[in-house]
PDB file of N, CA and C in Angstrom:
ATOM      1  N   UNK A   1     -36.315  30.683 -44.224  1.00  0.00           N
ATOM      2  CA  UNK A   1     -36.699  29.365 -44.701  1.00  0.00           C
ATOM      3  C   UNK A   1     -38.224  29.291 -44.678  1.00  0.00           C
ATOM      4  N   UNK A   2     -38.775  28.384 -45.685  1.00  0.00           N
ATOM      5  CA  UNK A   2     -40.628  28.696 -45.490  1.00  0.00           C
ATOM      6  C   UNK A   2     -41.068  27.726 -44.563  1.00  0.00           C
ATOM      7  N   UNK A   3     -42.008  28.055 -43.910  1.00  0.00           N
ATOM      8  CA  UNK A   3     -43.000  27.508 -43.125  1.00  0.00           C
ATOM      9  C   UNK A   3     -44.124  26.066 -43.814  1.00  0.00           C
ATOM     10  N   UNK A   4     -44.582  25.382 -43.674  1.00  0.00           N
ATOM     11  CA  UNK A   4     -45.439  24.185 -44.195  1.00  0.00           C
ATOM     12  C   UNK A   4     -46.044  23.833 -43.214  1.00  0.00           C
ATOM     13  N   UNK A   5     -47.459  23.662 -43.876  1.00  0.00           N
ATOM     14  CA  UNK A   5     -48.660  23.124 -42.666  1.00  0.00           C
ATOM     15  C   UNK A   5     -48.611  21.713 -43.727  1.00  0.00           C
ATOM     16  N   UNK A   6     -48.403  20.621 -42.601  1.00  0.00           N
ATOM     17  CA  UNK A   6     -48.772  19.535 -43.125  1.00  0.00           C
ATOM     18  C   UNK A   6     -49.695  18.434 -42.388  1.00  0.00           C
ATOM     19  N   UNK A   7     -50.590  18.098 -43.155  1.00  0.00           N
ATOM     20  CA  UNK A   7     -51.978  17.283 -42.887  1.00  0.00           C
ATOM     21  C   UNK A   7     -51.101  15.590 -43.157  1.00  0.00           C
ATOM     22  N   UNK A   8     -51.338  14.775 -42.065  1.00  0.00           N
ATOM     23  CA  UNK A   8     -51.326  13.402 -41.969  1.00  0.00           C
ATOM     24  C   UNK A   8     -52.123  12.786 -41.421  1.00  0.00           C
ATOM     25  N   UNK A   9     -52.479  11.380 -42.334  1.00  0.00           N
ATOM     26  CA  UNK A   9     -53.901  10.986 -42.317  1.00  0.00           C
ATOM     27  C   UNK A   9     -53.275   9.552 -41.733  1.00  0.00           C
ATOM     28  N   UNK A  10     -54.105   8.851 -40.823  1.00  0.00           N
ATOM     29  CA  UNK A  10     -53.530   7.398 -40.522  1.00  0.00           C
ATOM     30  C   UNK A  10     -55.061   6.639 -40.230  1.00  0.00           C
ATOM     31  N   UNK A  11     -54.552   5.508 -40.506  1.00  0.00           N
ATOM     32  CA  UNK A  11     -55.413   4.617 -40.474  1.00  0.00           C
ATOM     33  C   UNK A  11     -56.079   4.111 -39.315  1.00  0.00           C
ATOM     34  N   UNK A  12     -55.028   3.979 -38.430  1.00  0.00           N
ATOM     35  CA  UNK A  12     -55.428   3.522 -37.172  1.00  0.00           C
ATOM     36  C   UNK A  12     -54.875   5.183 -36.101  1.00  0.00           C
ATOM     37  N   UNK A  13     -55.788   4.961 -35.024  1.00  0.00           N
ATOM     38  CA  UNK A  13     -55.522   6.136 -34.254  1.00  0.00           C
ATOM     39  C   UNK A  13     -54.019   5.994 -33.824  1.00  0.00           C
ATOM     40  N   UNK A  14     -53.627   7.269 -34.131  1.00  0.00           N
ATOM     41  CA  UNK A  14     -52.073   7.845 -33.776  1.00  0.00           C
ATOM     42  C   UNK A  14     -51.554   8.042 -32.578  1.00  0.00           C
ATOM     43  N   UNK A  15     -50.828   7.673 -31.552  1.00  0.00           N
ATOM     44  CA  UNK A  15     -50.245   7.859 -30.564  1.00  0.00           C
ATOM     45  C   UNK A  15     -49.244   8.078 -29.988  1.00  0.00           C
ATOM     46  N   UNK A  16     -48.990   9.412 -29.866  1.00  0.00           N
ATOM     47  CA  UNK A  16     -47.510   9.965 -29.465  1.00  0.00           C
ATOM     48  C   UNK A  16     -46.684   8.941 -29.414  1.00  0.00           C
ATOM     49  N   UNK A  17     -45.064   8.974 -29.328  1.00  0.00           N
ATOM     50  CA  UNK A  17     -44.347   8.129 -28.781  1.00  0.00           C
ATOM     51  C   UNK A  17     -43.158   8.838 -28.654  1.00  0.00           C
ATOM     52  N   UNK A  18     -42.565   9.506 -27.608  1.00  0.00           N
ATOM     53  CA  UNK A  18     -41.435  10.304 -27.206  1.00  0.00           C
ATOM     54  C   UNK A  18     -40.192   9.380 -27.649  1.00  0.00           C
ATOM     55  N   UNK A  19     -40.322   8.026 -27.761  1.00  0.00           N
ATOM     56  CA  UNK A  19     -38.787   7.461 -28.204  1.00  0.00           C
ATOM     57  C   UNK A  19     -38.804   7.738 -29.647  1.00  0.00           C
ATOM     58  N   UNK A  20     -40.167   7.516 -30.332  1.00  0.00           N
ATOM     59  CA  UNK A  20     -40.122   7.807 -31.763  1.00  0.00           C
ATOM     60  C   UNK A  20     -39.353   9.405 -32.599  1.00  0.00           C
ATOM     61  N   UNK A  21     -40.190  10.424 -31.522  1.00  0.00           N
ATOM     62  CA  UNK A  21     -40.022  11.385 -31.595  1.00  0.00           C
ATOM     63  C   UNK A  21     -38.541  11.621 -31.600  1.00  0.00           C
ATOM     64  N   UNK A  22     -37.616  11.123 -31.319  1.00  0.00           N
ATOM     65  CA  UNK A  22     -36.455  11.539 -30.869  1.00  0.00           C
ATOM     66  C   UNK A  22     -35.556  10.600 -32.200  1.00  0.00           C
ATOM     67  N   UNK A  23     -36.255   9.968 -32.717  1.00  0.00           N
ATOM     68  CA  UNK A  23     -35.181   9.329 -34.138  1.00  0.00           C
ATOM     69  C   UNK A  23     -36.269  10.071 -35.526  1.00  0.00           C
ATOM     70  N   UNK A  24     -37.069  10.385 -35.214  1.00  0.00           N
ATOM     71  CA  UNK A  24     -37.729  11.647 -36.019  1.00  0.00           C
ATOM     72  C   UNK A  24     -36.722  12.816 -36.248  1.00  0.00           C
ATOM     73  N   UNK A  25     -36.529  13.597 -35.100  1.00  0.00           N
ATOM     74  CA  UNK A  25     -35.682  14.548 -35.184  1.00  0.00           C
ATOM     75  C   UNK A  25     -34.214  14.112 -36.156  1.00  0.00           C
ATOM     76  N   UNK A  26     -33.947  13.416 -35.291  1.00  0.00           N
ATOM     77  CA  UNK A  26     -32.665  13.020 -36.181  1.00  0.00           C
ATOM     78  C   UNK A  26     -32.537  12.942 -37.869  1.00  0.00           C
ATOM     79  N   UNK A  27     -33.580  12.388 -38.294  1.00  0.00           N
ATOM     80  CA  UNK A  27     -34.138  12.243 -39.788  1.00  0.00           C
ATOM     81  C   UNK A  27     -34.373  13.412 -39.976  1.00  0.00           C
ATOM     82  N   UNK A  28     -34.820  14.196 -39.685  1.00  0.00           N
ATOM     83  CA  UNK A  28     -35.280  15.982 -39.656  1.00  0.00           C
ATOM     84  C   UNK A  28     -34.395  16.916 -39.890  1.00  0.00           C
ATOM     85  N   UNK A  29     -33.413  16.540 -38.921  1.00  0.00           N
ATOM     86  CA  UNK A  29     -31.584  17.058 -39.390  1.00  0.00           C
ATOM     87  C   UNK A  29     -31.196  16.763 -40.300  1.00  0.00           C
ATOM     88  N   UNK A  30     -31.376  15.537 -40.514  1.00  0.00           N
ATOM     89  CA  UNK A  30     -30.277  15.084 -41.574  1.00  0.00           C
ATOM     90  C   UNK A  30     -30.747  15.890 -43.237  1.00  0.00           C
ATOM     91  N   UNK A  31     -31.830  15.905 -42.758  1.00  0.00           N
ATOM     92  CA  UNK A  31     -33.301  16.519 -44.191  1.00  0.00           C
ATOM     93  C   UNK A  31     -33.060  18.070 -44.040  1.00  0.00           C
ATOM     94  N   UNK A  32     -32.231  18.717 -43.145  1.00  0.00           N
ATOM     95  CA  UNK A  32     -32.886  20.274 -43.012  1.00  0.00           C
ATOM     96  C   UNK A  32     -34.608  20.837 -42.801  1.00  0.00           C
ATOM     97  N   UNK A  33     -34.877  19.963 -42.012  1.00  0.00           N
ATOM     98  CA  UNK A  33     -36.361  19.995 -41.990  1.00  0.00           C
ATOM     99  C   UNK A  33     -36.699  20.130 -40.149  1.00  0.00           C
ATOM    100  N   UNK A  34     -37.095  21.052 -39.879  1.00  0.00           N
ATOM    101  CA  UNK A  34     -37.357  21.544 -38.547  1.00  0.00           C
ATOM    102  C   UNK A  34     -39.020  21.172 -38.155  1.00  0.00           C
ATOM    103  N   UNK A  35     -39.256  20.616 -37.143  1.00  0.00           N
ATOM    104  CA  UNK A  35     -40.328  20.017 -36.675  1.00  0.00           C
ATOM    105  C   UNK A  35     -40.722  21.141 -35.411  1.00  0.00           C
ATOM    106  N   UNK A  36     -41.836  22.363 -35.593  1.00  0.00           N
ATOM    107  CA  UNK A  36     -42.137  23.104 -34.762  1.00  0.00           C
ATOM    108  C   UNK A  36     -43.270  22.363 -33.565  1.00  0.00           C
ATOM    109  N   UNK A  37     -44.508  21.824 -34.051  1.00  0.00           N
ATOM    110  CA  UNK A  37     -45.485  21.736 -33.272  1.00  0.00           C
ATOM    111  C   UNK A  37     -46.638  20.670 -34.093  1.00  0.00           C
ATOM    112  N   UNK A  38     -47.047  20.207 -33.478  1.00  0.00           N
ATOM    113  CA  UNK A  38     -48.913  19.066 -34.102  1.00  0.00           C
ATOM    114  C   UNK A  38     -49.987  19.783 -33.173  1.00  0.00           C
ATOM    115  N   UNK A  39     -50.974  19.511 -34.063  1.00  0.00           N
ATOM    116  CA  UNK A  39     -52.476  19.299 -33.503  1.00  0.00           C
ATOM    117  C   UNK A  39     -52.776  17.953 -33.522  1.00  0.00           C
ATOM    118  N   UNK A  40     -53.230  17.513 -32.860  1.00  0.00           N
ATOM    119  CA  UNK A  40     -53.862  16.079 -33.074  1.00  0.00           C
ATOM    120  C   UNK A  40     -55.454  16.185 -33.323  1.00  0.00           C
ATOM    121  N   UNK A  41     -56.169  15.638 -33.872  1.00  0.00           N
ATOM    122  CA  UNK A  41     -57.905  15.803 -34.565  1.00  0.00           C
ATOM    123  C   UNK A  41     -58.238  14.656 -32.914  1.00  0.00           C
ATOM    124  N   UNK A  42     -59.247  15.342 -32.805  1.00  0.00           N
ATOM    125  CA  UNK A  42     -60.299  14.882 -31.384  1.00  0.00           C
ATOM    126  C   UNK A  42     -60.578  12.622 -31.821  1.00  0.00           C
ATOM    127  N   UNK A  43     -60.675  12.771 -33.260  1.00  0.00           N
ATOM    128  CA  UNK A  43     -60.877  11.171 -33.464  1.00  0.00           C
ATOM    129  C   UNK A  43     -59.401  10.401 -33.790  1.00  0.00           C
ATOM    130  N   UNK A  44     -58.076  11.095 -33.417  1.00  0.00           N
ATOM    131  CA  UNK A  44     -56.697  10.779 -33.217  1.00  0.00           C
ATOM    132  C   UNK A  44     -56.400  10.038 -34.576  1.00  0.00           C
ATOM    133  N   UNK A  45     -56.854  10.102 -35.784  1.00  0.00           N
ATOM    134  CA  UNK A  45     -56.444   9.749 -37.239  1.00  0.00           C
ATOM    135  C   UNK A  45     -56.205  11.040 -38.142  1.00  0.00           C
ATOM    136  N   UNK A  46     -55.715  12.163 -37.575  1.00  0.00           N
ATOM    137  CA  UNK A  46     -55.211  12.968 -38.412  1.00  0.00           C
ATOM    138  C   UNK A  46     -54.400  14.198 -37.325  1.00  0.00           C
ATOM    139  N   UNK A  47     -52.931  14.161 -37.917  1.00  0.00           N
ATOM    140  CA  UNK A  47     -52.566  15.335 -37.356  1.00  0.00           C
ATOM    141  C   UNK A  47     -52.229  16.633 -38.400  1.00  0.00           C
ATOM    142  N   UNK A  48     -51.882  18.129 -38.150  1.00  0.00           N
ATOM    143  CA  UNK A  48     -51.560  19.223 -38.525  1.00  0.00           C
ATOM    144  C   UNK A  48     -50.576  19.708 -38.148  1.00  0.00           C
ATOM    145  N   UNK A  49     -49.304  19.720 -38.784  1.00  0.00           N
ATOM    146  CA  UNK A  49     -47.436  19.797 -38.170  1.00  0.00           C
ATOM    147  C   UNK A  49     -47.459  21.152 -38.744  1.00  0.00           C
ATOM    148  N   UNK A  50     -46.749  21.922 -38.093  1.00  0.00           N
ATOM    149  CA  UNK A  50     -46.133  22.934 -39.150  1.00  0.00           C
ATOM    150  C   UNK A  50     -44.553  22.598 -38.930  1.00  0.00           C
ATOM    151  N   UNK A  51     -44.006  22.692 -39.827  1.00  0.00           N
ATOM    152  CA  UNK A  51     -42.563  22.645 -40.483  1.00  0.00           C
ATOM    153  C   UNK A  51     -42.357  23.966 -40.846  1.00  0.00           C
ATOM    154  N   UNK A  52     -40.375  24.136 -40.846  1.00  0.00           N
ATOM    155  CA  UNK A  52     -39.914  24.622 -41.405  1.00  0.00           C
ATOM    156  C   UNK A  52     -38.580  23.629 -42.156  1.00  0.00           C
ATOM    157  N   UNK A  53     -38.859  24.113 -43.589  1.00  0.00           N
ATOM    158  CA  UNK A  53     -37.596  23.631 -44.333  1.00  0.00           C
ATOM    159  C   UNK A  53     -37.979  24.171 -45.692  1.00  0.00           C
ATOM    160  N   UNK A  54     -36.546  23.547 -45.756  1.00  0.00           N
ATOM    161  CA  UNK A  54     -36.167  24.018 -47.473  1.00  0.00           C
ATOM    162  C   UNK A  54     -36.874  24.018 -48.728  1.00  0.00           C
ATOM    163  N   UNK A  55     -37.424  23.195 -48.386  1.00  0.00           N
ATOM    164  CA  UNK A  55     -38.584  22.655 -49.589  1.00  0.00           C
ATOM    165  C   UNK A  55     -39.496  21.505 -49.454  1.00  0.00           C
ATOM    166  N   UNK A  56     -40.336  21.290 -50.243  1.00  0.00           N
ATOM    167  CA  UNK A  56     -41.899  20.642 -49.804  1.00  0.00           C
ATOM    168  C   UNK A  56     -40.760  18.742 -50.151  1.00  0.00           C
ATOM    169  N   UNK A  57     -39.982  18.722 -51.038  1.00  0.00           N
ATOM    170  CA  UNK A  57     -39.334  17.205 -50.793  1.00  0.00           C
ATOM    171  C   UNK A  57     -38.654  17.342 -49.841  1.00  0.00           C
ATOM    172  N   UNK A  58     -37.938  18.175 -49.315  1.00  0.00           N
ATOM    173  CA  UNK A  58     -37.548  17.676 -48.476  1.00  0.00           C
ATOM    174  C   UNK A  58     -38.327  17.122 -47.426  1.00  0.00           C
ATOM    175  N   UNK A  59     -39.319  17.799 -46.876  1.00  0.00           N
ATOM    176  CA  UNK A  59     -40.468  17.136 -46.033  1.00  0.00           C
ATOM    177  C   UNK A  59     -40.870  15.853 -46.963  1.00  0.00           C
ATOM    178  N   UNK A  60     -40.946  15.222 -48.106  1.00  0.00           N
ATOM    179  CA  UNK A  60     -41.403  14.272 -48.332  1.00  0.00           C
ATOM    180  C   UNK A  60     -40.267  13.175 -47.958  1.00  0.00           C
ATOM    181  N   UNK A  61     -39.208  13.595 -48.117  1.00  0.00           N
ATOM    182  CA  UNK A  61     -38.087  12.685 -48.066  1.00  0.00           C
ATOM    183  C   UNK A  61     -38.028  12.313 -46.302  1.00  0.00           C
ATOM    184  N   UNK A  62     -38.143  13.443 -45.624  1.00  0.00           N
ATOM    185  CA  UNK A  62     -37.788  12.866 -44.256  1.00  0.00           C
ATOM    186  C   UNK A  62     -39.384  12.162 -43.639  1.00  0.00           C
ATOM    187  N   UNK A  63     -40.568  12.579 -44.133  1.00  0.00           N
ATOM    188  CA  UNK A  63     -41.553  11.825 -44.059  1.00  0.00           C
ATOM    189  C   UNK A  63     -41.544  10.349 -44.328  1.00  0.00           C
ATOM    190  N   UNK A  64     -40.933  10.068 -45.984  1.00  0.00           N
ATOM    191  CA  UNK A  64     -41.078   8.453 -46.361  1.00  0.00           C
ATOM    192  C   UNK A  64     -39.605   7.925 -45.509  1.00  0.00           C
ATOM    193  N   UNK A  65     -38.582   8.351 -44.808  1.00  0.00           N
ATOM    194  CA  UNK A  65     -37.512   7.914 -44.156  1.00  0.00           C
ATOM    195  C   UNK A  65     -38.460   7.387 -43.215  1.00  0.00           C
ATOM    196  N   UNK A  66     -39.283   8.520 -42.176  1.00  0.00           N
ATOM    197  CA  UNK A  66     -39.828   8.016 -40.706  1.00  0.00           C
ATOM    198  C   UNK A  66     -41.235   7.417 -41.217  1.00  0.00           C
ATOM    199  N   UNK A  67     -40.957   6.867 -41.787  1.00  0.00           N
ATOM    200  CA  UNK A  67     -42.975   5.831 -42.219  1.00  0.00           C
ATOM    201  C   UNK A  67     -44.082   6.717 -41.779  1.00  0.00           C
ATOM    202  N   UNK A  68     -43.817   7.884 -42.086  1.00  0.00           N
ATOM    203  CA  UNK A  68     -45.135   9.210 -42.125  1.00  0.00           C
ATOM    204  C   UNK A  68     -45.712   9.215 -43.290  1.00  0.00           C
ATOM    205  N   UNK A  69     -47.022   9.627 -42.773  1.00  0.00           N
ATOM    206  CA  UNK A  69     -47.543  10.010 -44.177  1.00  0.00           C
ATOM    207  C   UNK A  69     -47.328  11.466 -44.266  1.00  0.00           C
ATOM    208  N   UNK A  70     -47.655  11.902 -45.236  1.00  0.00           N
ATOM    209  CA  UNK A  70     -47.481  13.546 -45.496  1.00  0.00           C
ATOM    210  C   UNK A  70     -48.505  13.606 -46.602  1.00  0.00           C
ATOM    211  N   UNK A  71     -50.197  13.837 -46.518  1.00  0.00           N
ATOM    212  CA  UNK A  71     -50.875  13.984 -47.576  1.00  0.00           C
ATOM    213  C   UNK A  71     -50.907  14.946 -47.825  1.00  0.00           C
ATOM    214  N   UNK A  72     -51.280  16.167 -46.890  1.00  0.00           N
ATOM    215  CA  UNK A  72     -51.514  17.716 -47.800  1.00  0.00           C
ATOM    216  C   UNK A  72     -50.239  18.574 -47.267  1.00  0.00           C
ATOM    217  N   UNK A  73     -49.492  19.344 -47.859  1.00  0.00           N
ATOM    218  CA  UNK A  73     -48.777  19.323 -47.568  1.00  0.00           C
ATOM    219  C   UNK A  73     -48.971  21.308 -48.432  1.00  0.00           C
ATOM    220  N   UNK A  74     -48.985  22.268 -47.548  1.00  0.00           N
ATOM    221  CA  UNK A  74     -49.433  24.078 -47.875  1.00  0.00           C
ATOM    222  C   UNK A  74     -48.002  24.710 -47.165  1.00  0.00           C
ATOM    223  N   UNK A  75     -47.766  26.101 -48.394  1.00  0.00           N
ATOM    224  CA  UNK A  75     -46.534  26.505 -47.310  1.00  0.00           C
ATOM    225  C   UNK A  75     -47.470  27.581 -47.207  1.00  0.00           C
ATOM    226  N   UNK A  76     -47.005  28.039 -46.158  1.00  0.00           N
ATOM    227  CA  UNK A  76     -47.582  29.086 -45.375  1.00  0.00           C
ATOM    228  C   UNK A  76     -46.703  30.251 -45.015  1.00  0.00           C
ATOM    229  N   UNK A  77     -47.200  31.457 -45.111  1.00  0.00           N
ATOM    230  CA  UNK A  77     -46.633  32.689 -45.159  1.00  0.00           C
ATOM    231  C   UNK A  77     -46.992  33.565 -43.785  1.00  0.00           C
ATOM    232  N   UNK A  78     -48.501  33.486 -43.714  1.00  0.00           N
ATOM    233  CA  UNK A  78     -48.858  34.643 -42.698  1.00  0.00           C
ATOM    234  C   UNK A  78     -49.689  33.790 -42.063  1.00  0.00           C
ATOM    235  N   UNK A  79     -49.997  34.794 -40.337  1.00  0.00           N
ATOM    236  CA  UNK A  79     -51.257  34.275 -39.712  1.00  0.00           C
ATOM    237  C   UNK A  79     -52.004  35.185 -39.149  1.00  0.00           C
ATOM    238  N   UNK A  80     -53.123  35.067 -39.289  1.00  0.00           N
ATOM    239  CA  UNK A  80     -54.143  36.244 -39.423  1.00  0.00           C
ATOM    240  C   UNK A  80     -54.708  36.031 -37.908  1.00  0.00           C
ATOM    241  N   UNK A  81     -54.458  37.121 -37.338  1.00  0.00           N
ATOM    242  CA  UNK A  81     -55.061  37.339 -35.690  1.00  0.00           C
ATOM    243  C   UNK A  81     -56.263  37.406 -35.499  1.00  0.00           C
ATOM    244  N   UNK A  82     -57.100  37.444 -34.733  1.00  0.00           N
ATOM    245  CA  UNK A  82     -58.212  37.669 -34.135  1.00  0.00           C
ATOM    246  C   UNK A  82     -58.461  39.094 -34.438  1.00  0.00           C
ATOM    247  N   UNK A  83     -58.004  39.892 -34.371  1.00  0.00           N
ATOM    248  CA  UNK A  83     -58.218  41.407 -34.761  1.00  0.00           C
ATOM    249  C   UNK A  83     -58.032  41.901 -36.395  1.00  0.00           C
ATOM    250  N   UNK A  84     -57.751  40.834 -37.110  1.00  0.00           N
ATOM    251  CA  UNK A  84     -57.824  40.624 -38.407  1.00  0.00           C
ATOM    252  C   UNK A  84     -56.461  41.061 -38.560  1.00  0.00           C
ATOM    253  N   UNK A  85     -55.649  41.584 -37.992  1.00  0.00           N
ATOM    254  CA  UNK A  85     -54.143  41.846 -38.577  1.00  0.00           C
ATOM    255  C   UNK A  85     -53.170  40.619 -38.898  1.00  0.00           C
ATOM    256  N   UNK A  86     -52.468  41.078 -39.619  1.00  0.00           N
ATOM    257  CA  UNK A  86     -51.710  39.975 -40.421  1.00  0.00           C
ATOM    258  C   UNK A  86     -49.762  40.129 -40.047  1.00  0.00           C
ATOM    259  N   UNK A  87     -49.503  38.508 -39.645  1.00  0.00           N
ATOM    260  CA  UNK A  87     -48.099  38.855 -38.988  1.00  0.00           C
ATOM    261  C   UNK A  87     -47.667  37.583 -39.766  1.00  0.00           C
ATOM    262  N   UNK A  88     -46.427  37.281 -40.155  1.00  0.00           N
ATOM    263  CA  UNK A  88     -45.776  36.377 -40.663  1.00  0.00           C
ATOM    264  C   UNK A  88     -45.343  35.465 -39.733  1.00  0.00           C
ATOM    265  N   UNK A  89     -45.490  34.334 -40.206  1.00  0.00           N
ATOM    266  CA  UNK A  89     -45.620  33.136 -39.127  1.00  0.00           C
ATOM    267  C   UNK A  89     -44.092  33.008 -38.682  1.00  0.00           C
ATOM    268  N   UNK A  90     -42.649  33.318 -39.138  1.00  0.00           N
ATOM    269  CA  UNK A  90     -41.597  33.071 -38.315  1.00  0.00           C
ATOM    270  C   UNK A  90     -41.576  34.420 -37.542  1.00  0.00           C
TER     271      UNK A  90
END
């Protein structure tokens, strides 16, 4: 299944919420859309998810379900090490 780095932009600073997180998932299932990991940006108005799923709507679909934004939205194949070698991100 492919990998997706997705960029979300918010207006007001973003703040975890573990109850949220947990009816996220659920929407995520229902989408075939697997939620690996975030970065959060140091000024807390933008995070970096990588996903796995089926396709780039489907991440849009389970995004506009959970009132996410999803602006940039890259699938991603490989990740390039520190030693310059190249390994595929699953």
């Amino acid at each position: 299944m492919p990998y997706y780095l997705i960029e979300r932009r918010y207006a007001e600073e973003f703040a975890p919420d573990p109850e949220k997180a947990g009816g996220l998932r659920l929407i995520n299932d229902d989408e075939s859309v697997s939620w690996l990991f975030s970065f959060l940006s140091a000024d807390k108005r933008k995070t970096f998810c990588l996903y796995e799923a089926e396709s780039v709507e489907a991440i849009l679909r389970a995004a506009d379900r959970a009132g996410l934004p999803a602006d940039v939205i890259v699938e991603v194949t490989d990740r390039i090490m520190p030693d310059g070698s190249l390994h595929p991100v699953g």
